[in-house]
N, C-alpha and C. Protein backbone atom coordinates (compact mmCIF):
# COMPACT_ATOMS: atom_id res chain seq x y z
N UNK A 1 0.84 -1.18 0.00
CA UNK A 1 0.00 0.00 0.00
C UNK A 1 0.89 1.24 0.00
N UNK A 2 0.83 1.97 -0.31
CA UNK A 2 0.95 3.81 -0.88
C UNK A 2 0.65 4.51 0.40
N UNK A 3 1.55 4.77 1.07
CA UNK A 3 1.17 5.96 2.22
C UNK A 3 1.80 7.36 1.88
N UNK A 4 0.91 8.40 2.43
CA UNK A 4 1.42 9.73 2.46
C UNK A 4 2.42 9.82 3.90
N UNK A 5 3.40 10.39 3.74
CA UNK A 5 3.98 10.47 5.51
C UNK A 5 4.29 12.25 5.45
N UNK A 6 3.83 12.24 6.96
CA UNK A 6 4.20 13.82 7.12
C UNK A 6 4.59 13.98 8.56
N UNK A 7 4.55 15.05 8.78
CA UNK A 7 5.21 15.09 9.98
C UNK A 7 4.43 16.16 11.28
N UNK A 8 4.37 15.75 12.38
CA UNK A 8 3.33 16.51 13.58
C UNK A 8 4.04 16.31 14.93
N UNK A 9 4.71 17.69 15.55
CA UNK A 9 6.13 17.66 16.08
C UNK A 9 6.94 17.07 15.66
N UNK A 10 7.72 16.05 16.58
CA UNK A 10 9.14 15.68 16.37
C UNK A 10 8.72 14.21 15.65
N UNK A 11 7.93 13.65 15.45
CA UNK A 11 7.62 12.33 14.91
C UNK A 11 6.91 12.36 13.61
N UNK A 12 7.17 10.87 12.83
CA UNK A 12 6.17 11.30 11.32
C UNK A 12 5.49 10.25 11.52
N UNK A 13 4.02 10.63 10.72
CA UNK A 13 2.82 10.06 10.46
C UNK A 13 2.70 9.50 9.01
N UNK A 14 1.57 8.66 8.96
CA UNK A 14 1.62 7.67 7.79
C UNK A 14 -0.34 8.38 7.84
N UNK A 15 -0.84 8.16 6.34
CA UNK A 15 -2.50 8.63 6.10
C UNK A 15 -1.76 6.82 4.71
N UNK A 16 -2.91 6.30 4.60
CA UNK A 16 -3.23 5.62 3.52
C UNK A 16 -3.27 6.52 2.17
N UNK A 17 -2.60 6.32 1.13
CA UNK A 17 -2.75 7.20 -0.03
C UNK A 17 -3.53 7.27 -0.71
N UNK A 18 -5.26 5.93 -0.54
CA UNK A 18 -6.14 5.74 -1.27
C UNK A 18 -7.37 6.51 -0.36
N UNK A 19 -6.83 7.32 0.73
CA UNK A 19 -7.95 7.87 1.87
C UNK A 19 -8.00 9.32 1.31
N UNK A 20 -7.01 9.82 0.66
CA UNK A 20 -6.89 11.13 0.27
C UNK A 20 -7.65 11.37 -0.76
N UNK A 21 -8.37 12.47 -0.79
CA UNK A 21 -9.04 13.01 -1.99
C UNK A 21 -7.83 13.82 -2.58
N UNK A 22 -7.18 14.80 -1.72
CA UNK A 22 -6.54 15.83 -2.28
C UNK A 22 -5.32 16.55 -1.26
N UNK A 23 -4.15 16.35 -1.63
CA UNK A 23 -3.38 17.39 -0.47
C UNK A 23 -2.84 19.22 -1.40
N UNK A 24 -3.63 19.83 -0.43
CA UNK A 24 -3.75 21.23 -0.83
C UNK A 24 -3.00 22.19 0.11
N UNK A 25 -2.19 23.70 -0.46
CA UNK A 25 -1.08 24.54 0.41
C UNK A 25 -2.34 24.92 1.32
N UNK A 26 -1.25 25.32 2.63
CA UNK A 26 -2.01 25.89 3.57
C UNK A 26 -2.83 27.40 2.67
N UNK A 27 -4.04 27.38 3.91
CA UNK A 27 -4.86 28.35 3.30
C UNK A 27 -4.96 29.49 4.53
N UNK A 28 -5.62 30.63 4.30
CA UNK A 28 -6.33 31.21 5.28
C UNK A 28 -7.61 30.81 5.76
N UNK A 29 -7.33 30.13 7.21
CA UNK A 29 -8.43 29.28 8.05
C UNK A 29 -9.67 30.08 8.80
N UNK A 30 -10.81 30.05 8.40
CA UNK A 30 -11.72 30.84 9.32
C UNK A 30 -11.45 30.34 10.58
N UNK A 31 -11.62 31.37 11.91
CA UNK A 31 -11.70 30.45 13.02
C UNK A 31 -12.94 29.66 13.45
N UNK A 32 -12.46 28.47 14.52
CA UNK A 32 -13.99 28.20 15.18
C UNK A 32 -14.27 28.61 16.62
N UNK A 33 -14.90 29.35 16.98
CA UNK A 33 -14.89 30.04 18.28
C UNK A 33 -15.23 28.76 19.16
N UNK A 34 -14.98 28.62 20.25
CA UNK A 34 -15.30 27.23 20.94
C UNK A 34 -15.01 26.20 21.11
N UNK A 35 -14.36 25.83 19.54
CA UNK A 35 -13.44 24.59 19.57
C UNK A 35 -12.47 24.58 20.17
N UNK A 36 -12.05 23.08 20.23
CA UNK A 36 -10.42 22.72 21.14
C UNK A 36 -9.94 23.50 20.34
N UNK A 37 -8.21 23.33 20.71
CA UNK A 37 -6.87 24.17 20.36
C UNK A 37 -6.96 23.12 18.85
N UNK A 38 -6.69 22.23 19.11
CA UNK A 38 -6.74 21.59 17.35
C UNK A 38 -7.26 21.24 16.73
N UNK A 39 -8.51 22.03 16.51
CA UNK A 39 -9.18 22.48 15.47
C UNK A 39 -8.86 23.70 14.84
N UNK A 40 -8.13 23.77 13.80
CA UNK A 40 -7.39 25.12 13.66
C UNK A 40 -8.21 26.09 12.94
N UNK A 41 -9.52 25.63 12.32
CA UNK A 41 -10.18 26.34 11.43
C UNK A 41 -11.29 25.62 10.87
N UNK A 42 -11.62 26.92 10.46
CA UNK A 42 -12.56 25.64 8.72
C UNK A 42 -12.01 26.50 7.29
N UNK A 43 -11.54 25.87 6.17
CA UNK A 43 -11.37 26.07 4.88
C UNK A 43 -12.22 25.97 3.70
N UNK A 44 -12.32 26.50 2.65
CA UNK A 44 -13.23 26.75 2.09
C UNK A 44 -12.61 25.73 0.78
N UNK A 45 -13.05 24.45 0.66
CA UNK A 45 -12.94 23.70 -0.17
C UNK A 45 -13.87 23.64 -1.23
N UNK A 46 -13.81 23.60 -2.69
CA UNK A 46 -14.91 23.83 -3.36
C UNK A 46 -16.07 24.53 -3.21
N UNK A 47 -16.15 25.55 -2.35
CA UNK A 47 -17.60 25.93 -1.88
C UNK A 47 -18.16 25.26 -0.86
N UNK A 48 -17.22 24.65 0.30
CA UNK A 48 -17.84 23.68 1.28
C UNK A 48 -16.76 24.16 2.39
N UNK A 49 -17.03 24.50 3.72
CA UNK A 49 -16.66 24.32 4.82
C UNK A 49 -16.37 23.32 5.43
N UNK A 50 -14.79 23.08 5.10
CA UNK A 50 -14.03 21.85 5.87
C UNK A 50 -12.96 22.06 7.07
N UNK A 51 -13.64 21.49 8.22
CA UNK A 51 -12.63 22.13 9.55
C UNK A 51 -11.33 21.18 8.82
N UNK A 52 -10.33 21.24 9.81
CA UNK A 52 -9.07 21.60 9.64
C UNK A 52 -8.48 21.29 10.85
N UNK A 53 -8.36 19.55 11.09
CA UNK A 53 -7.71 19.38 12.36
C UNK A 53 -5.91 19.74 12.38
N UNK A 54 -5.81 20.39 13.12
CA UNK A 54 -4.12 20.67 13.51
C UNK A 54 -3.35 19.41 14.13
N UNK A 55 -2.75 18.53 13.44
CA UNK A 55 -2.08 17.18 13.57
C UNK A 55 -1.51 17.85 15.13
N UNK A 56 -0.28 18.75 14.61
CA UNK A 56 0.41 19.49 15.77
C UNK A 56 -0.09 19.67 16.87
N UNK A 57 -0.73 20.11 17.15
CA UNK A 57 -1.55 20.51 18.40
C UNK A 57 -1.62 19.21 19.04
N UNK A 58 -2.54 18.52 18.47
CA UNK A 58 -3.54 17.22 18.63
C UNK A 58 -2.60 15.81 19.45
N UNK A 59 -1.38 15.45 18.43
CA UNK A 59 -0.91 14.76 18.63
C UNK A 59 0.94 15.23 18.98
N UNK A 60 1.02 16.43 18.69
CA UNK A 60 2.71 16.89 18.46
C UNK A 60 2.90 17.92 19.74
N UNK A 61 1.53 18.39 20.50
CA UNK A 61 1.86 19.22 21.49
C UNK A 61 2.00 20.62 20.87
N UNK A 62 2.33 21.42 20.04
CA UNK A 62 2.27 22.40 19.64
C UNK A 62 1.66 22.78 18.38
N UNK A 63 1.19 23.60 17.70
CA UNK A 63 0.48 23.77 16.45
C UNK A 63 1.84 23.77 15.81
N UNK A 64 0.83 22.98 14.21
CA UNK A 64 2.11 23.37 13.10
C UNK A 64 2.62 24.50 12.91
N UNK A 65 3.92 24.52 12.37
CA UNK A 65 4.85 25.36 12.11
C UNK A 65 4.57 25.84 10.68
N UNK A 66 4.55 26.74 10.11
CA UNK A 66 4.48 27.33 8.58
C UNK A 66 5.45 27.18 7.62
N UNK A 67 6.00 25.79 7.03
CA UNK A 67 6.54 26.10 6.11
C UNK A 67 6.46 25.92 4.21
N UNK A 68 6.86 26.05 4.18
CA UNK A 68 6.55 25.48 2.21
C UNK A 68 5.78 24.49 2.51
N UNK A 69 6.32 23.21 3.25
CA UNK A 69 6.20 22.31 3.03
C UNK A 69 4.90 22.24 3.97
N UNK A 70 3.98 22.79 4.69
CA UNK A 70 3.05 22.87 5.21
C UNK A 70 2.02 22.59 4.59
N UNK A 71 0.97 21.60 4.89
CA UNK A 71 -0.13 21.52 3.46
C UNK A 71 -1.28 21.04 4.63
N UNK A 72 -2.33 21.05 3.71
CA UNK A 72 -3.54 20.33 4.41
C UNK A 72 -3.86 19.22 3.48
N UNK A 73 -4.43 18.20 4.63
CA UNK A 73 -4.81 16.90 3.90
C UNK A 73 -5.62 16.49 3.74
N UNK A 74 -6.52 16.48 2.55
CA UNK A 74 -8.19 16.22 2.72
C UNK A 74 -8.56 14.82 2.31
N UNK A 75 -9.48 14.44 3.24
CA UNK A 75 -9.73 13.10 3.67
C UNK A 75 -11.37 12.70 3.82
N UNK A 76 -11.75 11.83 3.61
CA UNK A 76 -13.02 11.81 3.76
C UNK A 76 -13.24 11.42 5.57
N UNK A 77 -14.59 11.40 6.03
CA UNK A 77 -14.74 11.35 7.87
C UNK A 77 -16.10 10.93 7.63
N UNK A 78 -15.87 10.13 8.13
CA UNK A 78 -17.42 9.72 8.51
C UNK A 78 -17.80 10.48 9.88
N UNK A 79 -18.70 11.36 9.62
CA UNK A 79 -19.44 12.24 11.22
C UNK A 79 -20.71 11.28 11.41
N UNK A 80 -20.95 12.23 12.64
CA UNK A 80 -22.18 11.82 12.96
C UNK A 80 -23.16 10.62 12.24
N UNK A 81 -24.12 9.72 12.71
CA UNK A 81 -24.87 9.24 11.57
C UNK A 81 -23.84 8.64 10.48
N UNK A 82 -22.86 8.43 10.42
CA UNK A 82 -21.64 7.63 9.47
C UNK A 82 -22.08 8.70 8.18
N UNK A 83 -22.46 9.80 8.39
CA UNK A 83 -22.57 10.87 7.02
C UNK A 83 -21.09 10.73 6.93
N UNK A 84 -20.80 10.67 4.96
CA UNK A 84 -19.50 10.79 4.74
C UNK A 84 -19.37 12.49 4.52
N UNK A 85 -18.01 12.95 4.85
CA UNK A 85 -18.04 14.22 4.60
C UNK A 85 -16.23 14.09 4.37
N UNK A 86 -15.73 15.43 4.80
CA UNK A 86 -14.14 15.72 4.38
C UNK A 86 -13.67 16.57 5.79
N UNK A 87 -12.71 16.03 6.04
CA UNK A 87 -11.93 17.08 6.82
C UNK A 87 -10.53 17.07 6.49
N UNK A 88 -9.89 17.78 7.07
CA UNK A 88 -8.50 18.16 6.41
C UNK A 88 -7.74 17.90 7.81
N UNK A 89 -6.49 17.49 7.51
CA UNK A 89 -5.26 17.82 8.20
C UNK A 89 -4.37 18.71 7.91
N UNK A 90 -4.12 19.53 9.20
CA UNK A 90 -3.26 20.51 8.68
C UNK A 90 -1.33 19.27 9.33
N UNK A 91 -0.37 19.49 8.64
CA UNK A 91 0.84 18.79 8.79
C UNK A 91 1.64 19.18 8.09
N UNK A 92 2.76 18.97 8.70
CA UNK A 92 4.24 19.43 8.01
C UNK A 92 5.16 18.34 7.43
N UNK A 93 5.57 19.21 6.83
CA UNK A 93 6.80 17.98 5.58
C UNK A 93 5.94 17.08 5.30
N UNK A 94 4.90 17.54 4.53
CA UNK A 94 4.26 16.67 3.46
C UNK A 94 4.77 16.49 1.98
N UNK A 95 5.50 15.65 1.77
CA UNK A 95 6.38 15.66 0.91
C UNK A 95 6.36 14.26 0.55
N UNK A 96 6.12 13.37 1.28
CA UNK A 96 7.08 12.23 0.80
C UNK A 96 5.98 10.82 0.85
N UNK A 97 6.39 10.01 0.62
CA UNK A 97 5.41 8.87 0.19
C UNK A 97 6.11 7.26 0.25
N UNK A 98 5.36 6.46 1.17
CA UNK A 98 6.46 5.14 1.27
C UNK A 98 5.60 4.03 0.70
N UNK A 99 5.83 2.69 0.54
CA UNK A 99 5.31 1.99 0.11
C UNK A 99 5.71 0.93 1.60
N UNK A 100 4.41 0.33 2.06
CA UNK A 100 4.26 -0.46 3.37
C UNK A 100 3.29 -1.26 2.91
N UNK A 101 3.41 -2.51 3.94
CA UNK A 101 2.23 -3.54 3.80
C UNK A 101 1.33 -3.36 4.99
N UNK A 102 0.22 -4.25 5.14
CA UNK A 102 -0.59 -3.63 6.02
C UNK A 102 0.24 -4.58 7.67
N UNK A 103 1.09 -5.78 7.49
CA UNK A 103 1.80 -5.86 8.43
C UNK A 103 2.89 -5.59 8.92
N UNK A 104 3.44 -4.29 8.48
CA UNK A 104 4.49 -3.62 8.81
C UNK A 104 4.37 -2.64 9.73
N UNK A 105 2.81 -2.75 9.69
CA UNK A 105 2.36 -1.49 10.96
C UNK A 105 1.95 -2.37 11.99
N UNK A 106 3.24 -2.87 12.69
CA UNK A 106 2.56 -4.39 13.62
C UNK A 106 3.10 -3.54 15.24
N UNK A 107 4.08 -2.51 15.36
CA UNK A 107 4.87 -2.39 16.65
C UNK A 107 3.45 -1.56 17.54
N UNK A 108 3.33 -2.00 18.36
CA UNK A 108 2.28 -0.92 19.51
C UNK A 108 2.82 -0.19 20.11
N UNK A 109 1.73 0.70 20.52
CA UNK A 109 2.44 2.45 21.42
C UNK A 109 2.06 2.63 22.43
N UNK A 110 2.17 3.50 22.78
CA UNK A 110 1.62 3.72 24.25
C UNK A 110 1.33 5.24 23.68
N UNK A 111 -0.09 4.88 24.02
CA UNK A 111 -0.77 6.58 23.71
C UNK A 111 -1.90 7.02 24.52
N UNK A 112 -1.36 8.66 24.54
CA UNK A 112 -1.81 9.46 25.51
C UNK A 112 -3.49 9.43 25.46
N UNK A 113 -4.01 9.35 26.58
CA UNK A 113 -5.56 9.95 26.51
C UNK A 113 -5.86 11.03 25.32
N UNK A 114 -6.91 10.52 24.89
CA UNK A 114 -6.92 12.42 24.15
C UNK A 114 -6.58 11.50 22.85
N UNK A 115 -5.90 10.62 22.29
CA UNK A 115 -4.96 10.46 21.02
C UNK A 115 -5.58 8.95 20.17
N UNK A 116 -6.82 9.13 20.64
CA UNK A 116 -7.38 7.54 20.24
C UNK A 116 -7.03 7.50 18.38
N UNK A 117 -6.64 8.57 17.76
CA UNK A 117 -6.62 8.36 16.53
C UNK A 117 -4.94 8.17 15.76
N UNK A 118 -4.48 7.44 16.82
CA UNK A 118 -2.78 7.19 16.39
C UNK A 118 -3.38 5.75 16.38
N UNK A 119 -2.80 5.12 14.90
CA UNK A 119 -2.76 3.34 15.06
C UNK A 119 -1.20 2.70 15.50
N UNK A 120 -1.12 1.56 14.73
CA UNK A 120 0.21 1.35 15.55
C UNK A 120 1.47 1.65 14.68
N UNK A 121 2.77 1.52 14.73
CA UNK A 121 4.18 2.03 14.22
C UNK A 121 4.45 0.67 13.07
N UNK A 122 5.46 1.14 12.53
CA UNK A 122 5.78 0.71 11.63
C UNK A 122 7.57 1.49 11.80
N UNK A 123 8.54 0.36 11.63
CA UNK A 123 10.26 0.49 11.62
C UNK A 123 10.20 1.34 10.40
N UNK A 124 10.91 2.61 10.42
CA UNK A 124 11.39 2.99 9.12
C UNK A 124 12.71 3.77 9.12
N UNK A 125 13.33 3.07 8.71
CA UNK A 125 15.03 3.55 8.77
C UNK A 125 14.97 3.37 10.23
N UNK A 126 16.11 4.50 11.03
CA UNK A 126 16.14 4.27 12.26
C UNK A 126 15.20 4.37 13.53
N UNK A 127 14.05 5.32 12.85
CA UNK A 127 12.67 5.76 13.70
C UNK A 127 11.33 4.78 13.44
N UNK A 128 10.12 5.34 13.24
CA UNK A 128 8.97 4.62 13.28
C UNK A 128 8.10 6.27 12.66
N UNK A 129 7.64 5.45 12.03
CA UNK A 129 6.06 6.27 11.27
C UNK A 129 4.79 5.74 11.79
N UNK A 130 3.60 6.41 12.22
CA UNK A 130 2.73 6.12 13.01
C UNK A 130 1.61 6.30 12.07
N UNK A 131 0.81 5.18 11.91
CA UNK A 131 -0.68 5.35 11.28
C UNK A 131 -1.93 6.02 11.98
N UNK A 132 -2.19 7.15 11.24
CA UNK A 132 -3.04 8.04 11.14
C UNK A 132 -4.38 7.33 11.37
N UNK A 133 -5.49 7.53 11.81
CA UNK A 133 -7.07 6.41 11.96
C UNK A 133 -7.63 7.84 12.13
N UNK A 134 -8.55 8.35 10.43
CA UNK A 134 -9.21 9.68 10.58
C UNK A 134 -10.66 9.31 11.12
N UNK A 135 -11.31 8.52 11.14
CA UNK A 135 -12.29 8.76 11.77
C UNK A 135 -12.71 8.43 13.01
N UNK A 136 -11.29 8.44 13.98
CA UNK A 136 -11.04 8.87 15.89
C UNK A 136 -10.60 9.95 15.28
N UNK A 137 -10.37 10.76 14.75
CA UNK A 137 -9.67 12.16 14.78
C UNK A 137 -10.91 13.43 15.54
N UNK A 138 -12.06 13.44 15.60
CA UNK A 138 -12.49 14.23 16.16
C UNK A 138 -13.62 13.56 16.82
N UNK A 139 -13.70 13.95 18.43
CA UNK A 139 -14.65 13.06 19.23
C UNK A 139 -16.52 13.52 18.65
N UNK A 140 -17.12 12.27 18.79
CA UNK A 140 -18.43 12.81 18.29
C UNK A 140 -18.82 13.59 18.85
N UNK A 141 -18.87 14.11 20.01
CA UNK A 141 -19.78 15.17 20.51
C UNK A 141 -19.11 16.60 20.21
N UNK A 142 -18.72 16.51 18.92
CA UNK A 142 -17.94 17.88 18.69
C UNK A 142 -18.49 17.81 16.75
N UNK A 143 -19.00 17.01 16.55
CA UNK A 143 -19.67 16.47 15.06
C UNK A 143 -20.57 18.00 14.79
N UNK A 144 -21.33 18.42 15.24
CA UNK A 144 -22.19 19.36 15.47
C UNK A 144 -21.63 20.73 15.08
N UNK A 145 -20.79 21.16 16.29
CA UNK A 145 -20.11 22.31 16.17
C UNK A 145 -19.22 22.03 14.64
N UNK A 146 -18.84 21.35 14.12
CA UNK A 146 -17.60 21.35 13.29
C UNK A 146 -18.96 20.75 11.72
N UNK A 147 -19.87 20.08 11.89
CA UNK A 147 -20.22 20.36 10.41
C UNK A 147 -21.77 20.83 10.57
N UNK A 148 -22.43 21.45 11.82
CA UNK A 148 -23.36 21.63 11.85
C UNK A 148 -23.86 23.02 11.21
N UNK A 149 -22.46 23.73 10.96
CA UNK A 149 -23.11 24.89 10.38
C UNK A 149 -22.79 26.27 10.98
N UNK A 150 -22.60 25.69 13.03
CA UNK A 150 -22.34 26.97 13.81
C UNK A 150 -21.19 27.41 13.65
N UNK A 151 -19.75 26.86 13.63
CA UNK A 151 -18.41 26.97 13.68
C UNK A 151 -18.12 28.21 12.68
């Protein structure tokens, strides 16, 4: 399988490359008043309001950093009611792309409360790349605020 890998603090992440609709440059993010810290926004995708989880924040402890290589990653989410919809990741050093099997992501983690949407590691070179699971990425009782319309 085709993974995207990017990076959220000091560690890199793995998304499936067949989950992506589209990876697009950072944009100017409306805010969402109310939301957690990593929810960084909503973006205006085709004429559609797509929040914009901040990998950084979420899982890296600090919001992403701005560089070239800064992009958002749009993904489909099943919300509420398993409605399919899109949300984006915002992540850094999106650049690069590995080829993995689905048992190479066999090593387990130890992860923080709060992080139900890290799967397990995978050896790569001397570190580990961590699989991305977008639909734990935002808890349901936050489905509302983020595609209900108020945000």
């Amino acid at each position: 399988m085709l993974f995207i890998v990017f990076k959220a603090g000091n560690a890199n992440y793995a998304l499936e490359a067949r989950k992506v609709i589209e990876v697009v440059p950072l944009v100017t993010l409306r805010a969402c008043p109310g939301a957690p810290d990593y929810i960084a926004g909503l973006a205006n995708y085709r004429g559609t309001g797509v929040p914009i989880v901040d990998l950084g924040c979420l899982v890296g402890g600090a919001p992403c950093a701005v560089y070239l290589s800064t992009r958002i990653i749009l993904t489909p989410y099943a919300g509420g009611g398993d409605q399919q919809r899109i949300i984006g990741l915002l992540a850094e050093t999106v650049t690069n792309t590995v080829e993995r099997e689905e048992a190479d992501f066999s090593q387990n983690n130890v992860t923080a409360p709060g992080t139900p949407c890290l799967g397990k590691l995978a050896v790569n070179g001397t570190g580990f790349i961590q699989r991305v699971i977008v639909n734990n990425l935002v808890p349901r009782e936050l489905d509302n605020l983020l595609f209900g319309g108020t945000c």
